[in-house]
C-alpha atoms as a PDB file:
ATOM      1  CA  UNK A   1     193.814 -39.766  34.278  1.00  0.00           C
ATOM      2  CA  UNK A   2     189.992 -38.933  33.373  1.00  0.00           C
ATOM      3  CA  UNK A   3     189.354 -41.924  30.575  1.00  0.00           C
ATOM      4  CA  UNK A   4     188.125 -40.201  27.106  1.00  0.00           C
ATOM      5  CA  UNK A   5     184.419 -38.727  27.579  1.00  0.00           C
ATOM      6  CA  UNK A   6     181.720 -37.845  25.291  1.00  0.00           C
ATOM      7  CA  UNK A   7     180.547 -39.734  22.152  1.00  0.00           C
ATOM      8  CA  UNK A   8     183.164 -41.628  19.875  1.00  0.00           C
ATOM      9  CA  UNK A   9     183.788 -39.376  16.782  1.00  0.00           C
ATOM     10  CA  UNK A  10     182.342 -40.551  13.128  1.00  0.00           C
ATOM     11  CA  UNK A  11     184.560 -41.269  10.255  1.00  0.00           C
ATOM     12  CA  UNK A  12     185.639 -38.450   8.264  1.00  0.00           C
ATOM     13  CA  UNK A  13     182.418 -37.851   5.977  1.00  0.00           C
ATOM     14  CA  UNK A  14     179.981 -39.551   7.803  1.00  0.00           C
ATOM     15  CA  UNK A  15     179.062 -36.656  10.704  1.00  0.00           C
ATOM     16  CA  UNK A  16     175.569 -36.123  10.520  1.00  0.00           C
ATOM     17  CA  UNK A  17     176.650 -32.520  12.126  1.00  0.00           C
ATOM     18  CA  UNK A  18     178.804 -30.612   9.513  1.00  0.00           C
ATOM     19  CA  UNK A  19     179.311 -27.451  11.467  1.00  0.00           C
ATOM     20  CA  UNK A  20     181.954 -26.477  13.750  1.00  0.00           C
ATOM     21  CA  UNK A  21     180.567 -26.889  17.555  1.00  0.00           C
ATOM     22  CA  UNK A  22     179.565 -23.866  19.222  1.00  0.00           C
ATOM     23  CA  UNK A  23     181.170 -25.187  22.140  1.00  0.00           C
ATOM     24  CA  UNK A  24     184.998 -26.098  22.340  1.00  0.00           C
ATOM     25  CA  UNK A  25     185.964 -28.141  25.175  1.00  0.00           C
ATOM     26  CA  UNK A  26     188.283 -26.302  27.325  1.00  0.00           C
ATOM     27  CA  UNK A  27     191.687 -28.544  28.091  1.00  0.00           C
ATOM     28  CA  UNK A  28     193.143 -28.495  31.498  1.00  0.00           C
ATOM     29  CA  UNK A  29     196.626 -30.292  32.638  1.00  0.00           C
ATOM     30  CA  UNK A  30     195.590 -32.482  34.905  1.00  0.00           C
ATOM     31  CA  UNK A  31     197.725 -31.507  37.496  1.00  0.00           C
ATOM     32  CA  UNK A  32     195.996 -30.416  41.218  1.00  0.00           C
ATOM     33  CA  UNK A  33     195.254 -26.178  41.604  1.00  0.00           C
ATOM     34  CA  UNK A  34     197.912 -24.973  43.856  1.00  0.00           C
ATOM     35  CA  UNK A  35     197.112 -21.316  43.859  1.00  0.00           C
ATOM     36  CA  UNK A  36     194.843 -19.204  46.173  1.00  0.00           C
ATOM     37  CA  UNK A  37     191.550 -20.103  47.175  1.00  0.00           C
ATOM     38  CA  UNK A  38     189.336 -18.524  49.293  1.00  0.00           C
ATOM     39  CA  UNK A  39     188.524 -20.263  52.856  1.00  0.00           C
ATOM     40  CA  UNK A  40     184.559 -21.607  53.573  1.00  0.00           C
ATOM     41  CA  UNK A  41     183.418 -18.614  56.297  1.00  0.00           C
ATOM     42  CA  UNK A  42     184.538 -19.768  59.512  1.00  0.00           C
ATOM     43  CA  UNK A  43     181.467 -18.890  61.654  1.00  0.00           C
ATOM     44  CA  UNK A  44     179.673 -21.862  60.312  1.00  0.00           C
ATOM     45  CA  UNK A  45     179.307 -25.320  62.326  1.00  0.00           C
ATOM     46  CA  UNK A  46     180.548 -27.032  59.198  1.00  0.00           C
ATOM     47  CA  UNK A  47     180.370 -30.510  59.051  1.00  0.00           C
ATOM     48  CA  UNK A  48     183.306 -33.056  57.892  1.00  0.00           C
ATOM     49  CA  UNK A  49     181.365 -34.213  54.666  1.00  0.00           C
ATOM     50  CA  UNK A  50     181.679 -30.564  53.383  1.00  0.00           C
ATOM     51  CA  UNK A  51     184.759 -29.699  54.705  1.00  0.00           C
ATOM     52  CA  UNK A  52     186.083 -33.193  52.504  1.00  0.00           C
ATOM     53  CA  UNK A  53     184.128 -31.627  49.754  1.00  0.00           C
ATOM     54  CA  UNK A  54     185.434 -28.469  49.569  1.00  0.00           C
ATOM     55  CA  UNK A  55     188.732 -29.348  50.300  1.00  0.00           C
ATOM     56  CA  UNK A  56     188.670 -31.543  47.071  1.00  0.00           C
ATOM     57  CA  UNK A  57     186.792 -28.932  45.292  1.00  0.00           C
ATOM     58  CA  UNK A  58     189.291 -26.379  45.856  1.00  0.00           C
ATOM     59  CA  UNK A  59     191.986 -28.532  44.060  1.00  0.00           C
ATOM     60  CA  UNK A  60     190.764 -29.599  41.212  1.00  0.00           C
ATOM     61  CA  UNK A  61     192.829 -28.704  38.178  1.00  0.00           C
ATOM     62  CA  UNK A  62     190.338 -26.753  36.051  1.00  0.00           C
ATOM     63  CA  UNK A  63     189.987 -24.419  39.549  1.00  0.00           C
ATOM     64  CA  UNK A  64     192.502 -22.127  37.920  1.00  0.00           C
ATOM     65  CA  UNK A  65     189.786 -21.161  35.506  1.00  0.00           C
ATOM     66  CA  UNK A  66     187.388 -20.020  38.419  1.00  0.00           C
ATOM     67  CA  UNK A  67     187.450 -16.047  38.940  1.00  0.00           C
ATOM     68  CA  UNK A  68     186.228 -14.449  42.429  1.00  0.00           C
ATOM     69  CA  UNK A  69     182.781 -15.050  41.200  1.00  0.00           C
ATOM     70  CA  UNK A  70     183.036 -18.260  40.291  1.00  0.00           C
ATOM     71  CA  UNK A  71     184.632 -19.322  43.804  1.00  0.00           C
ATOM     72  CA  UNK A  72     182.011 -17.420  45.767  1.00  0.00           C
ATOM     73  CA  UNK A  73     179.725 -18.871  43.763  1.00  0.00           C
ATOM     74  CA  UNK A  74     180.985 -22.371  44.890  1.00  0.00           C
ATOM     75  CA  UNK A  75     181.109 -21.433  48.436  1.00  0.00           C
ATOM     76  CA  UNK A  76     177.233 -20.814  47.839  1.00  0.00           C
ATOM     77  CA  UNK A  77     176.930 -24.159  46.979  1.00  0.00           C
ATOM     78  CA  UNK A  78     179.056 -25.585  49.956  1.00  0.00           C
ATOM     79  CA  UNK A  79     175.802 -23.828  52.056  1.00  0.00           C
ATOM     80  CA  UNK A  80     173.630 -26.126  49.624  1.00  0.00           C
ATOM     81  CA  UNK A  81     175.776 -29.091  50.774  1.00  0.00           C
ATOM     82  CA  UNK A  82     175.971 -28.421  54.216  1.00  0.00           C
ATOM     83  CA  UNK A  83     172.002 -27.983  54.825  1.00  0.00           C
ATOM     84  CA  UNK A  84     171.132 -30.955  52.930  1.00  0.00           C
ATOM     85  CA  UNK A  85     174.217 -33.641  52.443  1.00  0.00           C
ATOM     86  CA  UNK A  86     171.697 -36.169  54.242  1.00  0.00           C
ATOM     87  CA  UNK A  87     169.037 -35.870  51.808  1.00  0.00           C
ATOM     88  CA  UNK A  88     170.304 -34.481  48.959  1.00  0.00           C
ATOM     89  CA  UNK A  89     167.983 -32.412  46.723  1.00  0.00           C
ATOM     90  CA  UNK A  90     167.993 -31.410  43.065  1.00  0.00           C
ATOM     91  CA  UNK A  91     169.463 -27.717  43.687  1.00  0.00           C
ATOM     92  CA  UNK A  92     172.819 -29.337  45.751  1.00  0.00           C
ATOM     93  CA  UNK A  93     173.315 -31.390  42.952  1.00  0.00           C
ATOM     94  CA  UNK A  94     172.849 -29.306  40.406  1.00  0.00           C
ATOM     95  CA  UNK A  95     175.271 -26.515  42.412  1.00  0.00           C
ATOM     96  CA  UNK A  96     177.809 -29.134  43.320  1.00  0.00           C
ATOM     97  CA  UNK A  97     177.562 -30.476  39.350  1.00  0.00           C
ATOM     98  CA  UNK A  98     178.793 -26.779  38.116  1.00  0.00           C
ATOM     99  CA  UNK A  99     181.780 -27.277  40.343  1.00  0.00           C
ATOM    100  CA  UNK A 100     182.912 -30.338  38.080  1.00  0.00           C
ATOM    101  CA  UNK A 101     183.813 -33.212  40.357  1.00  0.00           C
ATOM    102  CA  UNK A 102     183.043 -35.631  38.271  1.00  0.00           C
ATOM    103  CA  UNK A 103     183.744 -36.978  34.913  1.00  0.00           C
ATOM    104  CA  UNK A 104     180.047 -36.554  34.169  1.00  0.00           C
ATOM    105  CA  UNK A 105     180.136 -33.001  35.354  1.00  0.00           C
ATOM    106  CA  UNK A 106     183.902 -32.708  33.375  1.00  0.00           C
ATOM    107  CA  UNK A 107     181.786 -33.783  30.371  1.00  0.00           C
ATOM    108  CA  UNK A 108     178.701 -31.650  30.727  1.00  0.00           C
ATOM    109  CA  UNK A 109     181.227 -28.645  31.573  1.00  0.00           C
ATOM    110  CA  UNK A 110     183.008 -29.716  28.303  1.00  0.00           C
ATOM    111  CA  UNK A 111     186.451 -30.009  30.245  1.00  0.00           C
ATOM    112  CA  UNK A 112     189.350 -32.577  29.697  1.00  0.00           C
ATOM    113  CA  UNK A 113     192.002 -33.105  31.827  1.00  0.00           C
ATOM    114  CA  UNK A 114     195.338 -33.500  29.365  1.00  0.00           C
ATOM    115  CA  UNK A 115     198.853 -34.706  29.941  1.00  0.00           C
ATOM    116  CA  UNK A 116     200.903 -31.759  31.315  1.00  0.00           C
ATOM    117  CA  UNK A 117     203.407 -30.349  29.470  1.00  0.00           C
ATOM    118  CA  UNK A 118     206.641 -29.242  30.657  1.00  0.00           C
ATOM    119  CA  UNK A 119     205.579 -25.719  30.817  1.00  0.00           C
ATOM    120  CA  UNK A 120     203.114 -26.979  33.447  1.00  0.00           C
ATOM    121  CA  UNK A 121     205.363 -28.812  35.018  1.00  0.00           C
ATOM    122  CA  UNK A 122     207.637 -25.789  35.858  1.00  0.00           C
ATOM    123  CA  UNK A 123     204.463 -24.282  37.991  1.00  0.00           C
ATOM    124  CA  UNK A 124     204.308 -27.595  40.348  1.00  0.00           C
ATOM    125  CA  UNK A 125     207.187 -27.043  43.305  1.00  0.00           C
ATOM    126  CA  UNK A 126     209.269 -30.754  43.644  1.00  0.00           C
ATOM    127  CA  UNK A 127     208.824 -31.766  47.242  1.00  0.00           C
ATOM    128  CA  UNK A 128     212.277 -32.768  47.393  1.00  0.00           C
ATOM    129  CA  UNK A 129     213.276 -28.839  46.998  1.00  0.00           C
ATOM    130  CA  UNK A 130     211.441 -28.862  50.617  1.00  0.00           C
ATOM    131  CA  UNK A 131     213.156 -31.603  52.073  1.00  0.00           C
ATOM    132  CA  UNK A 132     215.403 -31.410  54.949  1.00  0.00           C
ATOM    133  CA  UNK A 133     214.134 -27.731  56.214  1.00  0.00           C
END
């Protein structure tokens, strides 16, 4: 559970900022991505800090949202990672940031993780449907 991001909301009446917000923040179940994702290319020496990284990135719960651009786009940055993860520059943050792994990043993407509903629920498989194969 992500704890409640972005500024604590004014009184009714006393917004300084009457208008709607260009921006609505998109809300996510916070349940783990368990569909198809593409693989990092497997003719690169890949090392194990960007393997962990991409493994978590690819099951994040907003990566249902990504479309084939938006996942090669991400495997762009796992390049980004991989050539400097020992001295990290501004660019590998700043690609790693758009991948939202953190609840900074959540914030500045204007995601938030919410309870799942039992409509969401019916997409997870119960391991104990897998038991005793």
């Amino acid at each position: 559970m992500v704890a409640a991001v972005g500024r604590k909301p004014k009184p009714a009446g006393q917004a300084l900022n009457r208008n709607k917000p260009v921006h609505d923040w998109t809300e996510v179940p916070d349940v783990p991505y368990a569909g198809d994702s593409p693989d990092l290319p497997p003719n690169v020496p890949w090392s194990a800090y960007t393997l962990d990284l991409w493994e978590a990135a690819r099951v994040v719960p907003h990566a249902g949202l990504w479309s084939r651009g938006e996942w090669l786009i991400h495997i762009a940055a796992m390049f980004a990672v991989e050539k400097n993860w020992e001295n990290p520059t501004s660019e590998m943050r700043l690609r790693v940031a758009k991948i939202g792994m953190t609840a900074e990043d959540l914030r500045d993407l204007r995601i938030r993780y919410i309870e799942p509903t039992a409509e969401a629920a019916e997409n997870v498989s119960r391991i104990d449907d897998y038991r005793d194969l």
